[in-house]
Protein backbone atom coordinates (compact mmCIF):
# COMPACT_ATOMS: atom_id res chain seq x y z
CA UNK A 1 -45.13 15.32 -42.38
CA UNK A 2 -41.59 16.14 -41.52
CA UNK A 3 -41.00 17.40 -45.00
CA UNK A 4 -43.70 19.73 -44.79
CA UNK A 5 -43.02 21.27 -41.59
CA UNK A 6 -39.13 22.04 -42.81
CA UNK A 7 -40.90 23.83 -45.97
CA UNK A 8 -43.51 25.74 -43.65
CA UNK A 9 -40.11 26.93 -41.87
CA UNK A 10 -38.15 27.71 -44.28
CA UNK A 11 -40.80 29.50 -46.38
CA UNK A 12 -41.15 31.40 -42.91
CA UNK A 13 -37.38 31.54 -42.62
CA UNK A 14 -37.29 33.41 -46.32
CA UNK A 15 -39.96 35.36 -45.26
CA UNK A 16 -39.08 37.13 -42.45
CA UNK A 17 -35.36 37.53 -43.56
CA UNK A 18 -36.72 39.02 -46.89
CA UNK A 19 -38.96 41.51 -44.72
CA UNK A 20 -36.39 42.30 -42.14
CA UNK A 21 -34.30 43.89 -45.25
CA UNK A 22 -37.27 45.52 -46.85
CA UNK A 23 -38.59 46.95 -44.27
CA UNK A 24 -38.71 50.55 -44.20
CA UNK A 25 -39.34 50.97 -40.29
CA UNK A 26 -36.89 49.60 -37.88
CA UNK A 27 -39.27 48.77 -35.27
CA UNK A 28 -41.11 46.17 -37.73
CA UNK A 29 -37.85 45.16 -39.33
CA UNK A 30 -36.84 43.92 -35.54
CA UNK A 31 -39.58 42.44 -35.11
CA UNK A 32 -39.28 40.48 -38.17
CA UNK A 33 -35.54 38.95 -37.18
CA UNK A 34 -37.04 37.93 -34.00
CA UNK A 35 -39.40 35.69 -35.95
CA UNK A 36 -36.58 35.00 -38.30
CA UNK A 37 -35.38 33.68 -35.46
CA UNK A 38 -37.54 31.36 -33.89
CA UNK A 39 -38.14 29.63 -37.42
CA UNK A 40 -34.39 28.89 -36.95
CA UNK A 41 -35.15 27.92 -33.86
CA UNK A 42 -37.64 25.30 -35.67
CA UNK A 43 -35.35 24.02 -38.20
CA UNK A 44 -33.17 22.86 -34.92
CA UNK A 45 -35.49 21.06 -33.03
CA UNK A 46 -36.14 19.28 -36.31
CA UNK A 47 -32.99 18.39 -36.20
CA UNK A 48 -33.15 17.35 -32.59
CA UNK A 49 -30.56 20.08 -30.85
CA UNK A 50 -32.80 21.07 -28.46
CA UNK A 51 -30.13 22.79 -27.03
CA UNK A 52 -28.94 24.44 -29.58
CA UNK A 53 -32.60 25.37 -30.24
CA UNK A 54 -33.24 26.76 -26.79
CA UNK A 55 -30.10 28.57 -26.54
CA UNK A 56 -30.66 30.46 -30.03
CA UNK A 57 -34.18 31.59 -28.41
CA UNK A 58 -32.74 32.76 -25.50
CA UNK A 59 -29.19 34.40 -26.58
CA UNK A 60 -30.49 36.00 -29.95
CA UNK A 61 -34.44 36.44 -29.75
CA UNK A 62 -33.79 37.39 -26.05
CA UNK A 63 -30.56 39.03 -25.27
CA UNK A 64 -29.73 40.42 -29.15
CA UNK A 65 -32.80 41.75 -30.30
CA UNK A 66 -32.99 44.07 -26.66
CA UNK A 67 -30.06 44.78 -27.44
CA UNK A 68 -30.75 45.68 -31.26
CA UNK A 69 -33.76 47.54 -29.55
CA UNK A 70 -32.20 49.39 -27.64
CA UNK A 71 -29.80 50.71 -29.74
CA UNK A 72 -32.48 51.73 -32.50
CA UNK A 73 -34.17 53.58 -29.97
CA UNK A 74 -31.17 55.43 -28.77
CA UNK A 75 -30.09 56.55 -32.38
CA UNK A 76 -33.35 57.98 -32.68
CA UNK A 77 -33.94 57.20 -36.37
CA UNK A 78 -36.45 59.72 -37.72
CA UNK A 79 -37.45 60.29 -41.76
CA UNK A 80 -36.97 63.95 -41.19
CA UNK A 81 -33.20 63.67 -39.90
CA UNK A 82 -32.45 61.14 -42.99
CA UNK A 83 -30.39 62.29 -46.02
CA UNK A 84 -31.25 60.79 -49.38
CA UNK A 85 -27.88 59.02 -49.90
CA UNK A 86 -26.17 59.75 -52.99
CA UNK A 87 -26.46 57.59 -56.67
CA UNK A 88 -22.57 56.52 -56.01
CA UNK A 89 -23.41 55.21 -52.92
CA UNK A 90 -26.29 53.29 -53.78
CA UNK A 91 -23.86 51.88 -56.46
CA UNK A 92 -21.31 50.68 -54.22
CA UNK A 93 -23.75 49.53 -51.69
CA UNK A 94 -24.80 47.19 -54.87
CA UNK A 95 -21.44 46.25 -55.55
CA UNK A 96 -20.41 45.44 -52.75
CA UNK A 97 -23.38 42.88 -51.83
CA UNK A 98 -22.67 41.53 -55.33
CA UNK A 99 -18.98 40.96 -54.15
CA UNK A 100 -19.72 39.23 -51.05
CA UNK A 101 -22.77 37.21 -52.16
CA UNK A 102 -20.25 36.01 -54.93
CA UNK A 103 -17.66 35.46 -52.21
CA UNK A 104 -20.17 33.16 -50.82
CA UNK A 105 -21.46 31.46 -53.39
CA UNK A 106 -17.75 30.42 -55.08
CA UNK A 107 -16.94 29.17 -50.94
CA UNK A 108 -20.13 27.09 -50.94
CA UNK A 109 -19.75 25.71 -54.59
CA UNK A 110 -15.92 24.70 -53.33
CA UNK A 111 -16.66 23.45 -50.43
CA UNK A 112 -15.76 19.77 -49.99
CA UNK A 113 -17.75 17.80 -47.39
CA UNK A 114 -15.68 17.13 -44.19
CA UNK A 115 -14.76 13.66 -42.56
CA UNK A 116 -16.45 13.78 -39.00
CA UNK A 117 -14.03 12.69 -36.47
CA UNK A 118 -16.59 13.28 -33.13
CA UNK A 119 -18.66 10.08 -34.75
CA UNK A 120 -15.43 8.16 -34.36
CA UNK A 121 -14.80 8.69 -30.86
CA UNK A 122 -18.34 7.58 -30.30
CA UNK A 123 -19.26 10.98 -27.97
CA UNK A 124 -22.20 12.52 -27.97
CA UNK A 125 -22.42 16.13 -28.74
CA UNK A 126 -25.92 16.92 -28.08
CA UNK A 127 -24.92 16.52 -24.17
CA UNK A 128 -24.46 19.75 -22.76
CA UNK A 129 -21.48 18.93 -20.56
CA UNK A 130 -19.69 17.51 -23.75
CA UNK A 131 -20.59 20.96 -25.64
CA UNK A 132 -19.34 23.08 -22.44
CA UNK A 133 -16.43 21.29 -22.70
CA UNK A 134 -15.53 21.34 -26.21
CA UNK A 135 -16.68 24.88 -25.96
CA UNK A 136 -14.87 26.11 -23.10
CA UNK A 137 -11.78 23.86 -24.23
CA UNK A 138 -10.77 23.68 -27.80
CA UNK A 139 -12.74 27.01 -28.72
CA UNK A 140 -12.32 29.14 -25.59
CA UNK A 141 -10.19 31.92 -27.64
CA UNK A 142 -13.44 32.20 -30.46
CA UNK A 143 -15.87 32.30 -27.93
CA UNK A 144 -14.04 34.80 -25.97
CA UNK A 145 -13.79 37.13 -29.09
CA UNK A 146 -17.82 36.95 -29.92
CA UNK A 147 -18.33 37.89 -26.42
CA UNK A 148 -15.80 41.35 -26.74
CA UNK A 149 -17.07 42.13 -30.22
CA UNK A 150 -20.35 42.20 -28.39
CA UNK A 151 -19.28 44.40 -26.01
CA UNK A 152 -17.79 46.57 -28.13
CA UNK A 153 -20.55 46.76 -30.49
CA UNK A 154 -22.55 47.73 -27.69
CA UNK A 155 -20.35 50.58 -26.44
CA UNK A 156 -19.91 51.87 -29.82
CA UNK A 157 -23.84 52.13 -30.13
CA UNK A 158 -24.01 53.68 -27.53
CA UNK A 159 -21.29 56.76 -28.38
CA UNK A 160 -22.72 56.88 -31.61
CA UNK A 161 -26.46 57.59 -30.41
CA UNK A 162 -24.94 60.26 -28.03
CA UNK A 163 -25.41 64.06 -28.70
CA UNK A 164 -22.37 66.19 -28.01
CA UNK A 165 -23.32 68.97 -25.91
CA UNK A 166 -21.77 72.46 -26.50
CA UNK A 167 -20.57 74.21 -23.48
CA UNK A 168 -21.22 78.19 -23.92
């Protein structure tokens, strides 16, 4: 039973993320990562972080996607406005997926499992006060940095969907 409910999710996993490239429209393609999304979401509550599971709903299907949303609709992507991009760019667009999907790959083949020192001190990490505090602890300076490259990202959307007005 298990099994087959982490193959229903990850075929719906695949899915989605496969659409979510593919798709020509960015509305649909949205749409798609949000679903992406709560399969995720799945996959964790199978592996009983409900927290985790909760928290991915609400911070990426919820605050990331608006966001995403929001920033497609500013841009105002229309077929009309967009330039057929050039054969050398399609080429290094190619290329350079190759390179970092080989990047990948080679870091995943190396990778050597790692000895897990939380089991040793016996805590539990699915508690949410043990998580805040790891969190807010021993990775306040990562978590800080996510939350300005958000920001930034944001701001940046938002001068690039901007139209520069000529004063006559």
């Amino acid at each position: 039973m298990l099994t087959t409910l982490f193959y229903i999710l990850s075929a719906i996993t695949l899915a989605t993320a496969f659409l979510t490239i593919l798709s020509k429209n960015p509305i649909h393609s949205a749409i798609y990562l949000v679903l992406c999304f709560f399969s995720i979401a799945g996959h964790y509550l199978m592996f009983n972080a409900q927290f985790l599971a909760i928290v991915h709903i609400i911070v990426y299907s919820g605050a990331i996607m608006i966001l995403m949303l929001f920033t497609i609709m500013l841009m105002n992507l229309n077929k009309e406005d967009e330039q057929n991009k050039s054969a050398l760019t399609r080429i290094a667009a190619v290329l350079s997926f190759c390179l970092v999907a080989f990047v990948l790959l080679a870091t995943f083949v190396k990778a050597q499992p790692v000895i897990n020192e939380y089991k040793v001190s016996g805590q539990d990490y699915q508690s949410i006060k043990v998580l805040g505090q790891v969190l807010l602890n021993e990775y306040m300076v990562p978590f800080e940095f996510a939350s300005v490259l958000l920001l930034v990202s944001m701001i940046g959307a938002v001068l690039l969907s901007k139209k520069e007005h000529i004063n006559s």
